[in-house]
Protein backbone atom coordinates (compact mmCIF):
# COMPACT_ATOMS: atom_id res chain seq x y z
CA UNK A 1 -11.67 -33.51 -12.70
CA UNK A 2 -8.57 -34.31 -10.42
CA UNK A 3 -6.81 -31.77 -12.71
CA UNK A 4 -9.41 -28.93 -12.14
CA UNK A 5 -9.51 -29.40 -8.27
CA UNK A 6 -6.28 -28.82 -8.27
CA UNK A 7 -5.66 -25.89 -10.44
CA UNK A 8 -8.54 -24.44 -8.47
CA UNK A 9 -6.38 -25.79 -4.89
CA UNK A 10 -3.46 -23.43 -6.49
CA UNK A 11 -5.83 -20.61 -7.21
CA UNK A 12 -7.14 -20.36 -4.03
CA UNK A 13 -3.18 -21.05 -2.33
CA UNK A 14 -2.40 -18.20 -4.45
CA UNK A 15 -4.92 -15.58 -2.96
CA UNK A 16 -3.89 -16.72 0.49
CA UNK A 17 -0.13 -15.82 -0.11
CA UNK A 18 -0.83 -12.66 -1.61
CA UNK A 19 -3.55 -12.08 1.00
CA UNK A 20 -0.64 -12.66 3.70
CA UNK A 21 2.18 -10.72 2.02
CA UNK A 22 -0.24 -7.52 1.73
CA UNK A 23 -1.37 -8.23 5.74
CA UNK A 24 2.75 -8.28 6.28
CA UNK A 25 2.86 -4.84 4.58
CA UNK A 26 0.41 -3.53 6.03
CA UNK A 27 2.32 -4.61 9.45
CA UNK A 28 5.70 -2.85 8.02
CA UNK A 29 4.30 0.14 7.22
CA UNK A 30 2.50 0.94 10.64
CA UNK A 31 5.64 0.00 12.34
CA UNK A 32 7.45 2.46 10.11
CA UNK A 33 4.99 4.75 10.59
CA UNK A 34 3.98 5.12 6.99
CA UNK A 35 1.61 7.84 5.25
CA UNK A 36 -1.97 7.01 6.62
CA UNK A 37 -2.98 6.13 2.90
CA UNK A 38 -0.62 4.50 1.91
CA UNK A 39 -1.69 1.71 4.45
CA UNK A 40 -5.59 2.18 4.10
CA UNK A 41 -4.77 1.37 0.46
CA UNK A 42 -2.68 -1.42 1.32
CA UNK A 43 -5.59 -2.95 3.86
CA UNK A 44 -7.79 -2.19 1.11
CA UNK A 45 -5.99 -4.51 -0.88
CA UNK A 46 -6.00 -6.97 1.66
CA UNK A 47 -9.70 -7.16 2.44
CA UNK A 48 -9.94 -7.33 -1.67
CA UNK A 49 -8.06 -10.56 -1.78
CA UNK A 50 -10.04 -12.13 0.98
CA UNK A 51 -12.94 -11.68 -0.72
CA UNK A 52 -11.90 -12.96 -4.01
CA UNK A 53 -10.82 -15.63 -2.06
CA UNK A 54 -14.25 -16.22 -0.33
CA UNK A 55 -15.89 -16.57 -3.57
CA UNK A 56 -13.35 -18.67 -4.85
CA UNK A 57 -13.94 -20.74 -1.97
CA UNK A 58 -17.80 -20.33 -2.30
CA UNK A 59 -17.89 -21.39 -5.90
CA UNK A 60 -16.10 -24.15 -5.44
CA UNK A 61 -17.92 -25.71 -2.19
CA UNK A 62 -21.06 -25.02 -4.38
CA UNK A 63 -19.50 -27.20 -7.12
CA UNK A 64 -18.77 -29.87 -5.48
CA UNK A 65 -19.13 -30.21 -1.81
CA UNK A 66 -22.77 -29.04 -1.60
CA UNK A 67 -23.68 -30.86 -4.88
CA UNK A 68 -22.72 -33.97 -3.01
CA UNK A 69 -24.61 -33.37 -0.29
CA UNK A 70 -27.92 -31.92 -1.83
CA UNK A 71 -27.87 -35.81 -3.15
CA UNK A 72 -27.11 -37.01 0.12
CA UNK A 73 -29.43 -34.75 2.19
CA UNK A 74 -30.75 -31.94 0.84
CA UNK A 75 -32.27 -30.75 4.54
CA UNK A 76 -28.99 -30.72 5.88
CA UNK A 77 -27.27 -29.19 2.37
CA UNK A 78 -30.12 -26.41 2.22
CA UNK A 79 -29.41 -25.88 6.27
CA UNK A 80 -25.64 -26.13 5.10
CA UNK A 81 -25.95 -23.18 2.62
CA UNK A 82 -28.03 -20.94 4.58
CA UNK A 83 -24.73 -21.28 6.85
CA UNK A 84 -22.97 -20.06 4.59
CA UNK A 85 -24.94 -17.53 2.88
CA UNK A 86 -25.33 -15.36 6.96
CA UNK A 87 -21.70 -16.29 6.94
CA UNK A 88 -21.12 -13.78 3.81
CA UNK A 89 -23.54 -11.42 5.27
């Protein structure tokens, strides 16, 4: 399991970086005053990383974080996930 967390750690490390590098494009190109497009295809990029990394994120909280908890507390887990859920809303 220690294995999986992790390769699912580098995953999710992995959308962040790209996530960044595309924001610091995006950045470059207005202050080069790039073709309009070109940058709303860039930022378009950008928002499509972030939300492969929410669900990344999502999935794996739902794996193992709110698993935990719904044994724990499931008041607090199903208050925990309704969080969530208006959070992705």
């Amino acid at each position: 399991m220690k294995r999986r967390v992790q390769t699912k750690r580098e995953k999710l490390l992995k959308l962040a970086r790209q996530a960044r590098g595309t924001v610091d494009t995006v950045v470059t190109m207005i202050e080069s005053e790039a073709y309009c497009p070109d940058i709303i295809q860039q930022a378009d990029s950008v928002i499509g990383l972030l939300r492969s990394l929410e669900k990344e994120l999502l999935a794996g909280h739902l794996d193992t974080c709110l698993m935990r908890r719904m044994r724990e507390n499931k008041g607090d887990a199903i208050r925990e996930l309704m969080k969530v859920y208006d959070l992705s809303h």
